[in-house]
PDB file of N, CA and C in Angstrom:
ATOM      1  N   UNK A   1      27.598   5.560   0.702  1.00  0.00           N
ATOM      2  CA  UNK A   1      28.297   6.442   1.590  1.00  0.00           C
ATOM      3  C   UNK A   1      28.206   5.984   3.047  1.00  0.00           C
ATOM      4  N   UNK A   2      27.149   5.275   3.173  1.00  0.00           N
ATOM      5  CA  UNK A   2      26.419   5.114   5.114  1.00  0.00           C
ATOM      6  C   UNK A   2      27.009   3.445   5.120  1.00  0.00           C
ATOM      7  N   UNK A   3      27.313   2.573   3.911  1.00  0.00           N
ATOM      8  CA  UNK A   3      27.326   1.353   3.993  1.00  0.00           C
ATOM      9  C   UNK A   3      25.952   0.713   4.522  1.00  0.00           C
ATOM     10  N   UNK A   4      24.772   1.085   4.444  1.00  0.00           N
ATOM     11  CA  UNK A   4      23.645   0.650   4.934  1.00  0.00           C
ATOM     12  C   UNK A   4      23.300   0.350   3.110  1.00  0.00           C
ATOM     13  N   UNK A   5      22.944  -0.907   2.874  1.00  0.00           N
ATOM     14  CA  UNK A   5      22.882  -1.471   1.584  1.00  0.00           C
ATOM     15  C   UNK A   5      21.048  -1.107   1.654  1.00  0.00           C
ATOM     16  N   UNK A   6      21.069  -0.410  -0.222  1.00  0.00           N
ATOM     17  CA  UNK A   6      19.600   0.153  -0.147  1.00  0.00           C
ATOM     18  C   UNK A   6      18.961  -1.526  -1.201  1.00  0.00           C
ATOM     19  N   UNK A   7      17.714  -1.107  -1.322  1.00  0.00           N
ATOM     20  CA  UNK A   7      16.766  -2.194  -1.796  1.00  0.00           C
ATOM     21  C   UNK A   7      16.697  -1.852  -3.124  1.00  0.00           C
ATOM     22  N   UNK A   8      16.510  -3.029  -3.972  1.00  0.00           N
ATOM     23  CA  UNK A   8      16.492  -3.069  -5.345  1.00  0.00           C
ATOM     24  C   UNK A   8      15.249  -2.521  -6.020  1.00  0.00           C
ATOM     25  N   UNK A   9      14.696  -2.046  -4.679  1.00  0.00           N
ATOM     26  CA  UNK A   9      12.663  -1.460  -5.540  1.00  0.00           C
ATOM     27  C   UNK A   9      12.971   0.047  -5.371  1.00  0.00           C
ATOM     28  N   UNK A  10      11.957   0.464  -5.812  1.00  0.00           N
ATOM     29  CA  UNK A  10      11.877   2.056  -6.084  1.00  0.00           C
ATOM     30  C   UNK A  10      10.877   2.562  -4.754  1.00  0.00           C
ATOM     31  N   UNK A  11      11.112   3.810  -4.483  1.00  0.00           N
ATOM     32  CA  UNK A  11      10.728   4.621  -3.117  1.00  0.00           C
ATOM     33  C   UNK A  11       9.271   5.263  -4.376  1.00  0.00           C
ATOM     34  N   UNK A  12       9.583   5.617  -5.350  1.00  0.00           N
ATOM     35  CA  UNK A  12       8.277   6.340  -6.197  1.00  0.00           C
ATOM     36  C   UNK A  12       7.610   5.439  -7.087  1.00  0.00           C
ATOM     37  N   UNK A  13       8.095   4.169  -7.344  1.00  0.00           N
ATOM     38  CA  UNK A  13       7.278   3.100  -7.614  1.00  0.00           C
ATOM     39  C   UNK A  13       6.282   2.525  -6.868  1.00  0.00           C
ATOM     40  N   UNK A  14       6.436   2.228  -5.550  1.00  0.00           N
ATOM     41  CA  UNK A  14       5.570   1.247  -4.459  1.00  0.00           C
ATOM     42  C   UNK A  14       5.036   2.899  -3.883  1.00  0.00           C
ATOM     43  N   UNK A  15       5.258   4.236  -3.897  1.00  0.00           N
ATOM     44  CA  UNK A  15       4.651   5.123  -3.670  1.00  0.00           C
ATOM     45  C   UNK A  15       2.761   5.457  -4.688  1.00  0.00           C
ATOM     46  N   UNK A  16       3.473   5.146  -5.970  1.00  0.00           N
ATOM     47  CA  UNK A  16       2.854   5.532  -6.791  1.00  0.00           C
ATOM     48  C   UNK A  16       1.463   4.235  -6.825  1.00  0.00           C
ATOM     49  N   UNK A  17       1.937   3.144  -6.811  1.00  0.00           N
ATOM     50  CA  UNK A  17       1.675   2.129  -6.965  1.00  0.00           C
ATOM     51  C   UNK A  17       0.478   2.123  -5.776  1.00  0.00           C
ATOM     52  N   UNK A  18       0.733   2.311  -4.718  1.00  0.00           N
ATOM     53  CA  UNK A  18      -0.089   2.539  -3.429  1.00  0.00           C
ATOM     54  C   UNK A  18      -0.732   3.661  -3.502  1.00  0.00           C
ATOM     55  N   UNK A  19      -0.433   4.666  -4.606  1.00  0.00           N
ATOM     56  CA  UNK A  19      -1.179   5.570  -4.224  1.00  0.00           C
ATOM     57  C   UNK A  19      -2.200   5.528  -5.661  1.00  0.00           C
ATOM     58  N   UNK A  20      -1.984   5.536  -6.674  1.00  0.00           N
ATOM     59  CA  UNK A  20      -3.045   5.419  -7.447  1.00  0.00           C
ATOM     60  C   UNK A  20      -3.893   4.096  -8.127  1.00  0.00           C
ATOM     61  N   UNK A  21      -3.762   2.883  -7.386  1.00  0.00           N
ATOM     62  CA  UNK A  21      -4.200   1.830  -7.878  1.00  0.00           C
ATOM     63  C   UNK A  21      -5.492   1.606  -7.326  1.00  0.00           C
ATOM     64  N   UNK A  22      -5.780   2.630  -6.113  1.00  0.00           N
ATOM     65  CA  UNK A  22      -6.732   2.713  -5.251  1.00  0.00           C
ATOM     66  C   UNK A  22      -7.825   3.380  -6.348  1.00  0.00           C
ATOM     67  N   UNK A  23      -7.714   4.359  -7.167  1.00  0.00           N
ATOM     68  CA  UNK A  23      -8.424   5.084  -7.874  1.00  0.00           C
ATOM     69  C   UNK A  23      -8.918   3.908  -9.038  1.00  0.00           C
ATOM     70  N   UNK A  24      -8.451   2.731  -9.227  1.00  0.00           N
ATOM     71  CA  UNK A  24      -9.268   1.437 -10.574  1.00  0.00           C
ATOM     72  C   UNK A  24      -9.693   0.470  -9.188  1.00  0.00           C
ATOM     73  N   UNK A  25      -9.701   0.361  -8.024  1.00  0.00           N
ATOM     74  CA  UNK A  25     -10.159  -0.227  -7.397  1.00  0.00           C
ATOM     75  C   UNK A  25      -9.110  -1.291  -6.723  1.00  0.00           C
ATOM     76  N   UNK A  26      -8.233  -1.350  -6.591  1.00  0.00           N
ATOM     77  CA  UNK A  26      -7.001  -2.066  -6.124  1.00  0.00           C
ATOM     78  C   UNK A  26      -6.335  -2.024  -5.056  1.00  0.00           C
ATOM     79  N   UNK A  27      -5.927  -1.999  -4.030  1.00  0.00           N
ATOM     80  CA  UNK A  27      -5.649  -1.406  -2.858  1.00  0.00           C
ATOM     81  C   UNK A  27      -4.018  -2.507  -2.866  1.00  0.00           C
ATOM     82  N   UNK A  28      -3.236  -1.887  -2.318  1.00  0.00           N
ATOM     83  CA  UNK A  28      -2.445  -2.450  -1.135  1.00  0.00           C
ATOM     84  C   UNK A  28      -1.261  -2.709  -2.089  1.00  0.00           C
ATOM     85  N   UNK A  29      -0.986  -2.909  -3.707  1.00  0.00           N
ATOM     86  CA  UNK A  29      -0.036  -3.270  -4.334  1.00  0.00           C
ATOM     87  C   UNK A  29       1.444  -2.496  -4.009  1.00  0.00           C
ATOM     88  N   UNK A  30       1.318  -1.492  -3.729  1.00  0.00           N
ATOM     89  CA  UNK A  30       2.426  -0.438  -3.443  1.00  0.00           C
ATOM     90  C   UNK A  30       3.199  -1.487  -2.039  1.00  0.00           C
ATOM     91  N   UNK A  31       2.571  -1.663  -1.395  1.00  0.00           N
ATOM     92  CA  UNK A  31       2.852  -2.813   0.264  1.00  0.00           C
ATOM     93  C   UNK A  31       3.608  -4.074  -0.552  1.00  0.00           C
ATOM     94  N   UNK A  32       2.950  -4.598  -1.272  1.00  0.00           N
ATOM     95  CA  UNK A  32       3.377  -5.644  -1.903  1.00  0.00           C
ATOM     96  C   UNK A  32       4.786  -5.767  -2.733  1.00  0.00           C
ATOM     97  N   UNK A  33       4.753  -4.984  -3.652  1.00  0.00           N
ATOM     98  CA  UNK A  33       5.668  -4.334  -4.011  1.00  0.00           C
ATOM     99  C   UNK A  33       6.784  -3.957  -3.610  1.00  0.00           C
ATOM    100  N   UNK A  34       6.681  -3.669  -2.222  1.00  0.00           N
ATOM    101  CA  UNK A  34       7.692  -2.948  -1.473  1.00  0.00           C
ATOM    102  C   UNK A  34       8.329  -4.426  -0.957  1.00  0.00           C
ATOM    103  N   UNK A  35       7.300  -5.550  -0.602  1.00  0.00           N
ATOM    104  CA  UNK A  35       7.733  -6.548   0.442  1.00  0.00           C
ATOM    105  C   UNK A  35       6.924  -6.781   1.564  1.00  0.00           C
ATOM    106  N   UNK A  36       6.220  -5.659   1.806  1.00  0.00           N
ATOM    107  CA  UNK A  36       5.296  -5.952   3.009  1.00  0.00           C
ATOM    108  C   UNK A  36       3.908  -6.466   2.981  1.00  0.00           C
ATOM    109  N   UNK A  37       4.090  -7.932   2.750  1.00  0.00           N
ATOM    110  CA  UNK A  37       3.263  -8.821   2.317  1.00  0.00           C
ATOM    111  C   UNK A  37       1.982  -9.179   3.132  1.00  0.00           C
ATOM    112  N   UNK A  38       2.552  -8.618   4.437  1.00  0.00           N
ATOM    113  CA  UNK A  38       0.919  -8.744   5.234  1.00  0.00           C
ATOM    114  C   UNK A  38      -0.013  -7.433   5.421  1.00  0.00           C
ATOM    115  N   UNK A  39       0.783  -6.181   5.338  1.00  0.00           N
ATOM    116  CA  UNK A  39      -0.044  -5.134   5.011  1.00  0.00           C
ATOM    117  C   UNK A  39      -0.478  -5.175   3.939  1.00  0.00           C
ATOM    118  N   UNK A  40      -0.041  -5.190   3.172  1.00  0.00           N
ATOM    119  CA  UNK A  40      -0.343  -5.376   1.364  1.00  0.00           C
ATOM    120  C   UNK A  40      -1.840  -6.329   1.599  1.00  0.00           C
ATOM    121  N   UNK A  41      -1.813  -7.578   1.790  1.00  0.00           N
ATOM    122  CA  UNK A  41      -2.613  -8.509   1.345  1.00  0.00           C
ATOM    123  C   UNK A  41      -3.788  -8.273   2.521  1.00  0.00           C
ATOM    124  N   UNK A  42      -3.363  -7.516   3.186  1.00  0.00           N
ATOM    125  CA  UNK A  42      -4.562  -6.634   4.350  1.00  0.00           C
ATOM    126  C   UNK A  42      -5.310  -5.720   3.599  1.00  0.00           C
ATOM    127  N   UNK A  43      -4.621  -4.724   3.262  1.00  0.00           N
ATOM    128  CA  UNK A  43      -5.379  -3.995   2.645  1.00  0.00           C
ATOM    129  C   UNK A  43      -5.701  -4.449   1.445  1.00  0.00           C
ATOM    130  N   UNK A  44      -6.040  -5.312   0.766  1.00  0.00           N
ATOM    131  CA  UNK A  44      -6.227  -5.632  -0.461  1.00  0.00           C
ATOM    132  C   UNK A  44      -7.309  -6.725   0.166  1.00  0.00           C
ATOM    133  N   UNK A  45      -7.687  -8.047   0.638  1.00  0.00           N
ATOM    134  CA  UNK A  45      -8.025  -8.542   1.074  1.00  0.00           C
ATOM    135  C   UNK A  45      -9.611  -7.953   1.685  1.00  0.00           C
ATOM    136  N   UNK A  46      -9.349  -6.932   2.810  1.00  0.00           N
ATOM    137  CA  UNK A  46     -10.592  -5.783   3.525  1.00  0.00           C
ATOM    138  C   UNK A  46     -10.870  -5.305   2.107  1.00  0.00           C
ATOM    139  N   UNK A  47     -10.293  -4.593   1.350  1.00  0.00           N
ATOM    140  CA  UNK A  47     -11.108  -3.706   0.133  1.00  0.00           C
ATOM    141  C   UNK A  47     -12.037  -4.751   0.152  1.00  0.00           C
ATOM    142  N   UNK A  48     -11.625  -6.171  -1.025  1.00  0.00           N
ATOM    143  CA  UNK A  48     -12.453  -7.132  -1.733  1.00  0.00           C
ATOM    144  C   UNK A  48     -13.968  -7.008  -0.981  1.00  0.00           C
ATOM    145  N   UNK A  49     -13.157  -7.671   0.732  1.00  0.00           N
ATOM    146  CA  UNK A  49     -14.810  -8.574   1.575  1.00  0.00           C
ATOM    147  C   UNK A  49     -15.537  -7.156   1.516  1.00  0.00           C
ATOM    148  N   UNK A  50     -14.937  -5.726   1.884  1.00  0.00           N
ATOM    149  CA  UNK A  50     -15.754  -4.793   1.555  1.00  0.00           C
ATOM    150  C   UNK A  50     -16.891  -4.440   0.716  1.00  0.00           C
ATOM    151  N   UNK A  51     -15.989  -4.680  -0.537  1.00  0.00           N
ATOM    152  CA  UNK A  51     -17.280  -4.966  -1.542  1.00  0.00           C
ATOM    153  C   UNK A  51     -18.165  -5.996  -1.538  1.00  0.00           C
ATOM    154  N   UNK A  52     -17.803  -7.191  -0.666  1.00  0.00           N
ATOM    155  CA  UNK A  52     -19.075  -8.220  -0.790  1.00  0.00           C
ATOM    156  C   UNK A  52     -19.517  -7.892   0.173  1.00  0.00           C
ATOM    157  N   UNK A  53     -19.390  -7.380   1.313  1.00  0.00           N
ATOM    158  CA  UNK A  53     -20.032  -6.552   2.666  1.00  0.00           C
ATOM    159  C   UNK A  53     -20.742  -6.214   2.870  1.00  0.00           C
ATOM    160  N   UNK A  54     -20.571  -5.358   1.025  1.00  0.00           N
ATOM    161  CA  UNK A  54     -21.492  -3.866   0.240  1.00  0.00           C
ATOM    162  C   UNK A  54     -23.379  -4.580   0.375  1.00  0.00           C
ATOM    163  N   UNK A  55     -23.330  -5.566   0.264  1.00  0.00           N
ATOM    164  CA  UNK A  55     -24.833  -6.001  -0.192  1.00  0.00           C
ATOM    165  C   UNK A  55     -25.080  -6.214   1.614  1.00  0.00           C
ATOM    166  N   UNK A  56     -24.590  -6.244   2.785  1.00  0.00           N
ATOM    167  CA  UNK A  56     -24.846  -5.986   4.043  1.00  0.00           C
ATOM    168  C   UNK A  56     -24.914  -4.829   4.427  1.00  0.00           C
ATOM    169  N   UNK A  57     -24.883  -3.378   3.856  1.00  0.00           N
ATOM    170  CA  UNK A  57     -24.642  -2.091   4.331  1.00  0.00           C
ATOM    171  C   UNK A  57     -23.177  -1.780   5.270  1.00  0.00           C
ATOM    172  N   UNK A  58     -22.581  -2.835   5.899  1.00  0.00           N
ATOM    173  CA  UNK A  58     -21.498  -2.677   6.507  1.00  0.00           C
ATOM    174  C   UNK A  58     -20.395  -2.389   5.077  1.00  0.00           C
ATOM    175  N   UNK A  59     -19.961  -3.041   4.850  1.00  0.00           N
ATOM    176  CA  UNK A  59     -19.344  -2.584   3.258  1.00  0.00           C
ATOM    177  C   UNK A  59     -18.785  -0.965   3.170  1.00  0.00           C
ATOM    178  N   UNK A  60     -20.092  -0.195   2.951  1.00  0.00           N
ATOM    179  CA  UNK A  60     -20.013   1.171   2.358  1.00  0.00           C
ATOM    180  C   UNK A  60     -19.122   1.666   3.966  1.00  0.00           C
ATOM    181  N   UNK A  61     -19.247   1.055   4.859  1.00  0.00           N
ATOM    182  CA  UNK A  61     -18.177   1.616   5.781  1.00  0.00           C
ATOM    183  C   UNK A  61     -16.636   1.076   5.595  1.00  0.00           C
ATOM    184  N   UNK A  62     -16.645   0.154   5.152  1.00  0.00           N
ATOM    185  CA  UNK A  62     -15.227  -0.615   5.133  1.00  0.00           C
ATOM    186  C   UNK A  62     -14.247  -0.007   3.626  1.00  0.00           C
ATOM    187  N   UNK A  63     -15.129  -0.203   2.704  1.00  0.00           N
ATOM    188  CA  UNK A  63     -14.217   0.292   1.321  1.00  0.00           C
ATOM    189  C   UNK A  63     -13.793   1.692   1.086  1.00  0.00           C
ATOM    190  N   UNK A  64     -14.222   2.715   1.885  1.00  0.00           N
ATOM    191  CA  UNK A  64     -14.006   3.673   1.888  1.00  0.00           C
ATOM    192  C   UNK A  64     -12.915   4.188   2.940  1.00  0.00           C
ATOM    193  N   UNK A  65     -12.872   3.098   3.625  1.00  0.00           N
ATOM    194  CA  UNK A  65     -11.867   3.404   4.867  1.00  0.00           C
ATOM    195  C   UNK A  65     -10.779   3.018   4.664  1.00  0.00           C
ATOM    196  N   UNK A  66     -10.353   1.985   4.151  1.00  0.00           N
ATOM    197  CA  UNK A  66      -9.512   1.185   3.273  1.00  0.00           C
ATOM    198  C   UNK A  66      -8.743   1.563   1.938  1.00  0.00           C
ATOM    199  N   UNK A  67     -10.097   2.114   1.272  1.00  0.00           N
ATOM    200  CA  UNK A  67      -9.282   3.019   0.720  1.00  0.00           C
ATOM    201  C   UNK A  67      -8.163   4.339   0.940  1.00  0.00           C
ATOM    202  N   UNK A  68      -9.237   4.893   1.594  1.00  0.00           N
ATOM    203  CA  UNK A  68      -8.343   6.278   2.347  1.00  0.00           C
ATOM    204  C   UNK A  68      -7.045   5.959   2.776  1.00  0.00           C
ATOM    205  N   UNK A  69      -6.900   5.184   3.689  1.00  0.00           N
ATOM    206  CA  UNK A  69      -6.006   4.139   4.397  1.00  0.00           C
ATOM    207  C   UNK A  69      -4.524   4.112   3.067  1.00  0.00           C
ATOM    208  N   UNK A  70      -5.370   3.488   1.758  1.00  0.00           N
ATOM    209  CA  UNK A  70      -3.993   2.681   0.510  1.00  0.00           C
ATOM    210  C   UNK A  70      -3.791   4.089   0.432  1.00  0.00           C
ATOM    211  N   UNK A  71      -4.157   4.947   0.167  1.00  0.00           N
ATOM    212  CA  UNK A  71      -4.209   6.419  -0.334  1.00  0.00           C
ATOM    213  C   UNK A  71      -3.015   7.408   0.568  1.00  0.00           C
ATOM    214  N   UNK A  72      -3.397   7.459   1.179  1.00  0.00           N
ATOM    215  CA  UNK A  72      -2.660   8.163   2.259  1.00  0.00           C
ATOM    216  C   UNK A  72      -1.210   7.468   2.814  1.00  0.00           C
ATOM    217  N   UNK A  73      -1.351   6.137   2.714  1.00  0.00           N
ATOM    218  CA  UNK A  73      -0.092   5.324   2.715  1.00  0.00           C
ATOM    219  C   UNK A  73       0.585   5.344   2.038  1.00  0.00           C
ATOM    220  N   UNK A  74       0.340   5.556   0.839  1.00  0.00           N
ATOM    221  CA  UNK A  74       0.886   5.782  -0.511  1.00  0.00           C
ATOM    222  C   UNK A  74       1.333   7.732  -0.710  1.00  0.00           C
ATOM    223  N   UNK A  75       0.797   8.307  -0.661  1.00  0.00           N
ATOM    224  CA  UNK A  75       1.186   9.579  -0.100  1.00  0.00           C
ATOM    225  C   UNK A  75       2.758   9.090   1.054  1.00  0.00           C
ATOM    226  N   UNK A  76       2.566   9.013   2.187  1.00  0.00           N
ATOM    227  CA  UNK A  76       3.426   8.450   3.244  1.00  0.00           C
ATOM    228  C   UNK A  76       4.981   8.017   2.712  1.00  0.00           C
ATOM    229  N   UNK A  77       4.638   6.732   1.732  1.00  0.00           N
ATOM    230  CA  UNK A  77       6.038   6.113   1.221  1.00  0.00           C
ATOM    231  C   UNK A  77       6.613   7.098   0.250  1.00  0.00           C
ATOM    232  N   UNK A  78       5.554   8.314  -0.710  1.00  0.00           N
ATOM    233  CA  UNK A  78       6.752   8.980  -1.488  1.00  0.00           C
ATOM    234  C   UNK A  78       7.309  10.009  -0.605  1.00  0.00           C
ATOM    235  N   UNK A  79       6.678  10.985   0.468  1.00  0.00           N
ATOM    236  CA  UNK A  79       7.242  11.669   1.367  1.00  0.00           C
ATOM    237  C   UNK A  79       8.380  11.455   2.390  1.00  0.00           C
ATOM    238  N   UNK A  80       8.282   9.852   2.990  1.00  0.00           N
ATOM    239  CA  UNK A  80       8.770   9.620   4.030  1.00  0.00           C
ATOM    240  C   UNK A  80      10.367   9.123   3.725  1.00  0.00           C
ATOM    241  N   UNK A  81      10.602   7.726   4.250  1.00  0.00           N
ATOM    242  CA  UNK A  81      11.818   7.111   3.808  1.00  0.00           C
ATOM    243  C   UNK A  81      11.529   5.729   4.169  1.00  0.00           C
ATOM    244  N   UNK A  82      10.826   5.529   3.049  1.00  0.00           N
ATOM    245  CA  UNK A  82      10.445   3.687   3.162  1.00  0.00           C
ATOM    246  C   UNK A  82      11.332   2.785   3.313  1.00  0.00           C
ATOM    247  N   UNK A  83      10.785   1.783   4.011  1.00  0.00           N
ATOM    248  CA  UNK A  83      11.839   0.230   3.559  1.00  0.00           C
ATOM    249  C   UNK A  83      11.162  -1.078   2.901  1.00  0.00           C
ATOM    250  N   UNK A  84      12.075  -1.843   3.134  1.00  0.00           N
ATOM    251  CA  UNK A  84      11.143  -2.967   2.024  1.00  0.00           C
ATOM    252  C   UNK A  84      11.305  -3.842   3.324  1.00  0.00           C
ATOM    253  N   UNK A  85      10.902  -5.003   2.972  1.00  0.00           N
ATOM    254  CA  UNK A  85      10.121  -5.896   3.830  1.00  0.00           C
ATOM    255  C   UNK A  85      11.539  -6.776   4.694  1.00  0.00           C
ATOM    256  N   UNK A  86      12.812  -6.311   4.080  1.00  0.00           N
ATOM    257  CA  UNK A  86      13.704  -6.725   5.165  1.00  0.00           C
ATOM    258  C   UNK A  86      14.576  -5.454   5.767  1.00  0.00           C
ATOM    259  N   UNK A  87      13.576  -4.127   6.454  1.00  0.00           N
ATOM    260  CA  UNK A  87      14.575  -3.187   6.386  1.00  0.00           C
ATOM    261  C   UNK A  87      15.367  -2.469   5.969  1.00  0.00           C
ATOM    262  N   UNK A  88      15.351  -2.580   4.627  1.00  0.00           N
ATOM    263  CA  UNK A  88      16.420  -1.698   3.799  1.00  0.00           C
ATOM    264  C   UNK A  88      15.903  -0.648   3.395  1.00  0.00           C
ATOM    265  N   UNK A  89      16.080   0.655   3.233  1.00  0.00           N
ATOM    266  CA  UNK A  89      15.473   1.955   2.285  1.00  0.00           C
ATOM    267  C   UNK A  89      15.405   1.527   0.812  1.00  0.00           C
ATOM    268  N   UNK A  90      13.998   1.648   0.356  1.00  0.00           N
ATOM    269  CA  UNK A  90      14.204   2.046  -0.759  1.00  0.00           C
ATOM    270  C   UNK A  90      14.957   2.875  -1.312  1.00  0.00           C
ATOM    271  N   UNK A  91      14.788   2.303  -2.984  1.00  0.00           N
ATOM    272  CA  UNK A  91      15.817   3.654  -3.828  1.00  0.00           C
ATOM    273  C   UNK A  91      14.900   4.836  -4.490  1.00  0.00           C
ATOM    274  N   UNK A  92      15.314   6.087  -4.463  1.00  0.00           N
ATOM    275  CA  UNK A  92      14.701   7.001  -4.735  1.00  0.00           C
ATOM    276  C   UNK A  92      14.295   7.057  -5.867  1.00  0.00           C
TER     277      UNK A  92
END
């Protein structure tokens, strides 16, 4: 209708994806998914060193923050009106 061409990924896929992958320990796939390859591999990346962190006590500050972070981002993309990594809206 807008002629603004939408993206071939799903708005409740990379939602879902970001939001519960965090709960098996996974962070950031929903980003990835979408296209946004440096948030994605950010948050996925911080989880990991987090956990090796973990045996420095700094850790238990980082994986939990990170998490919250995939969590709430993921919340964000099914509420909001995402795009994928060249600007386009996802499809609903």
């Amino acid at each position: 209708m807008t002629g603004i061409p939408y993206s071939d990924k799903s708005k409740v896929t990379a939602g879902l994806l970001q939001m519960l992958l965090p709960f098996v320990f996974v962070c950031g796939v929903g980003r990835l998914y979408s296209g946004h390859v440096g948030i994605g591999l950010t948050q996925l990346l911080l989880y990991l060193f987090g956990w090796i962190l973990a045996l420095v006590v700094i850790g238990w500050l980082v994986v939990p923050a990170v998490w919250l972070w995939s969590v709430i981002d993921g919340i964000v993309m099914l509420t909001g009106d995402p795009v994928d990594g060249h600007g386009r809206p996802l499809r609903s």
